[in-house]
C-alpha atoms as a PDB file:
ATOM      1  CA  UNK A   1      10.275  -4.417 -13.475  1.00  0.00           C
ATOM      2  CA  UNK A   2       7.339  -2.155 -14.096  1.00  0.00           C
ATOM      3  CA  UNK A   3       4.976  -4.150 -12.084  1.00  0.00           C
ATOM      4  CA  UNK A   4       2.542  -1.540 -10.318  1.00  0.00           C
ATOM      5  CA  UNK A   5       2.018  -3.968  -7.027  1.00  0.00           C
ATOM      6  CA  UNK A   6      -0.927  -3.096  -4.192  1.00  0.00           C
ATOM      7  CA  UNK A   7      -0.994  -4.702  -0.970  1.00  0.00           C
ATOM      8  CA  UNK A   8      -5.332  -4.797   0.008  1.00  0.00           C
ATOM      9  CA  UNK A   9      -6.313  -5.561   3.503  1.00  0.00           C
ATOM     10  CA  UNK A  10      -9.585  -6.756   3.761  1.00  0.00           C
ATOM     11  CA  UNK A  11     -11.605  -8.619   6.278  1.00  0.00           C
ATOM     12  CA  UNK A  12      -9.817  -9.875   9.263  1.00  0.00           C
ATOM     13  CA  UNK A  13      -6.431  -9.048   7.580  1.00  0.00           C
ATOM     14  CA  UNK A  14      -6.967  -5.012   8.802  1.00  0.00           C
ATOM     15  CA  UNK A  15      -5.942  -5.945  11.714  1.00  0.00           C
ATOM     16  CA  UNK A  16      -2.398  -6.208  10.924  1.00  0.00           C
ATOM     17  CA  UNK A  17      -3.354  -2.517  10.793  1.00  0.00           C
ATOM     18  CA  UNK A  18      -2.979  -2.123  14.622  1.00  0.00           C
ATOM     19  CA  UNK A  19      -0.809  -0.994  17.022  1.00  0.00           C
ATOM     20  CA  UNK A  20      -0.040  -4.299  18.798  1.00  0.00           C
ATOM     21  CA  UNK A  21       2.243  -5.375  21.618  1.00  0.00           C
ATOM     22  CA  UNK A  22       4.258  -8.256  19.721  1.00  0.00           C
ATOM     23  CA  UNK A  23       5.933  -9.300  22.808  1.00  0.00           C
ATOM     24  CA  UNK A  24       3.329  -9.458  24.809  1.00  0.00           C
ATOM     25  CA  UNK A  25       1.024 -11.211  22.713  1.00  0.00           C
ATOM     26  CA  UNK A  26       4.378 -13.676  20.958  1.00  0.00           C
ATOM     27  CA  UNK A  27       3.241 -12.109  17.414  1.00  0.00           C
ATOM     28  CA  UNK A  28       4.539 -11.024  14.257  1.00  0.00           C
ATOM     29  CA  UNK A  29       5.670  -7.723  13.903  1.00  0.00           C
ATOM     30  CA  UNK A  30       4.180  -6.364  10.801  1.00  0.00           C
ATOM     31  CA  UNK A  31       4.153  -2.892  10.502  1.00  0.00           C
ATOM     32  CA  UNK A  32       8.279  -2.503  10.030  1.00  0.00           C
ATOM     33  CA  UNK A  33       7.154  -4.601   6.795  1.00  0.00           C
ATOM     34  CA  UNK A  34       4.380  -2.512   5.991  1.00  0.00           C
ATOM     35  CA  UNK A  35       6.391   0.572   5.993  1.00  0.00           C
ATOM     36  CA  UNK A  36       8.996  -1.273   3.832  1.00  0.00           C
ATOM     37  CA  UNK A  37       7.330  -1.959   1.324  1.00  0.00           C
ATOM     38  CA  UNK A  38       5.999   1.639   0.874  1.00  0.00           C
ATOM     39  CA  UNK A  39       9.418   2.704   0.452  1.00  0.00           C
ATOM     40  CA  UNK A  40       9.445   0.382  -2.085  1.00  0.00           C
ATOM     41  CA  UNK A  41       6.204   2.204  -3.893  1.00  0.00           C
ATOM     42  CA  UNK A  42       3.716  -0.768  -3.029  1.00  0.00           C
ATOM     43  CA  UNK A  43       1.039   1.278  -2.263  1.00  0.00           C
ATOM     44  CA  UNK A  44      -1.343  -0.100   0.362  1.00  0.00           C
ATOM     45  CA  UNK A  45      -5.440  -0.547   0.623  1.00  0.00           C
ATOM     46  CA  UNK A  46      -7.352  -1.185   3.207  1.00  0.00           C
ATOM     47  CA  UNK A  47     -11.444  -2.041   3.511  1.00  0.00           C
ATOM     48  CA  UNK A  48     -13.158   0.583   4.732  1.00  0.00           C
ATOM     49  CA  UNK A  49     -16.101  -1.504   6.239  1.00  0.00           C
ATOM     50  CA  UNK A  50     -13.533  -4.146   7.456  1.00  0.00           C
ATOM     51  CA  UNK A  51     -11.784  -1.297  10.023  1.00  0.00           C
ATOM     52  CA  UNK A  52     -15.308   0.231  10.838  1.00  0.00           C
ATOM     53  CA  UNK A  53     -16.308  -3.759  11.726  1.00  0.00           C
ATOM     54  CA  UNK A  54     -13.763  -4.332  13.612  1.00  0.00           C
ATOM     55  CA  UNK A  55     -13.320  -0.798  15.632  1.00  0.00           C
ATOM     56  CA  UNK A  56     -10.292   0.241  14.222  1.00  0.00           C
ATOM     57  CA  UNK A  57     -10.170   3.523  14.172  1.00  0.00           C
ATOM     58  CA  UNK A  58      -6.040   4.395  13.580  1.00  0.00           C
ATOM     59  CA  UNK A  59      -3.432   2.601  11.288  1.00  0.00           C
ATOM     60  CA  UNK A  60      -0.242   1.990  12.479  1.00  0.00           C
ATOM     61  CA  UNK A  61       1.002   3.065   8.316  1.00  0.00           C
ATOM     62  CA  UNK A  62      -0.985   5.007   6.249  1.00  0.00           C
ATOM     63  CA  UNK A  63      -3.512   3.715   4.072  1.00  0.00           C
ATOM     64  CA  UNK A  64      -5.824   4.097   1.035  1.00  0.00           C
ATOM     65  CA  UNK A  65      -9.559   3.284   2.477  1.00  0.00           C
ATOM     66  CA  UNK A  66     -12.005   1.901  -0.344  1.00  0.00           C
ATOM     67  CA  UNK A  67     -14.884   0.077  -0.135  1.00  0.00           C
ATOM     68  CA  UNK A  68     -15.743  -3.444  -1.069  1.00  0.00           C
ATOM     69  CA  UNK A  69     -17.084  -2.864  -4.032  1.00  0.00           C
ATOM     70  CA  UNK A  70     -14.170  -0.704  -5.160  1.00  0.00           C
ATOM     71  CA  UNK A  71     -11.446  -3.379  -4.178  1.00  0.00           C
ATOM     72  CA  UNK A  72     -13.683  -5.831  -6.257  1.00  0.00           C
ATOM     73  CA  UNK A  73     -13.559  -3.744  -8.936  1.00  0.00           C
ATOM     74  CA  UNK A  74      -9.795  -3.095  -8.300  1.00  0.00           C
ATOM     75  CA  UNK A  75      -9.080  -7.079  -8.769  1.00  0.00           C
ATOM     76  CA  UNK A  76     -11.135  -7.818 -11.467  1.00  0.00           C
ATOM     77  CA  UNK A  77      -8.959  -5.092 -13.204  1.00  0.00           C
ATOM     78  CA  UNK A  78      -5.874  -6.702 -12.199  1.00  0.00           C
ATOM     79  CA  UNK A  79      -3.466  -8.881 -14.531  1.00  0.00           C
ATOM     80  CA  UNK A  80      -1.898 -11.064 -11.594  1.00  0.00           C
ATOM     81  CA  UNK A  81      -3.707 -11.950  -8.280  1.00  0.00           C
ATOM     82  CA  UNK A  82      -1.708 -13.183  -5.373  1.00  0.00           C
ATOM     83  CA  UNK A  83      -3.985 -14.268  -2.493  1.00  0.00           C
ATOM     84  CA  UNK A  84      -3.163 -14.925   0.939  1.00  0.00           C
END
């Protein structure tokens, strides 16, 4: 379909951002996913003060940094809200 769809990180859910060890740690692996759905077009946002909070300085896929108030604005513009 012509959906445009955005995947937003925000809050604790940057740091599905990291490089992890999955095995160690008996994890998900989530960036494989991440990547996949790029390749798809899903293009993917992550909160800027929620990686600065948290110390996380490098993203395992790359990103599109805004700030709260911009994701806000980014949702309330949305047709279809999918929350997690």
């Amino acid at each position: 379909m012509n959906n445009k769809i955005r995947l937003v990180l925000a809050d604790e859910g940057v740091y599905n951002l990291q490089a992890v060890n999955h095995e160690k740690i008996k994890g998900p692996e989530v960036t494989r996913h991440l990547l996949t759905l790029q390749e798809f077009g899903c293009e993917i946002i992550a909160e800027q003060e929620a990686l600065e909070a948290n110390g996380i300085k490098e993203c395992t896929v790359p990103v599109c940094l805004k700030s709260k108030q911009e994701i806000a604005q980014l949702l309330a513009e949305s047709n279809y809200i999918i929350g997690i």
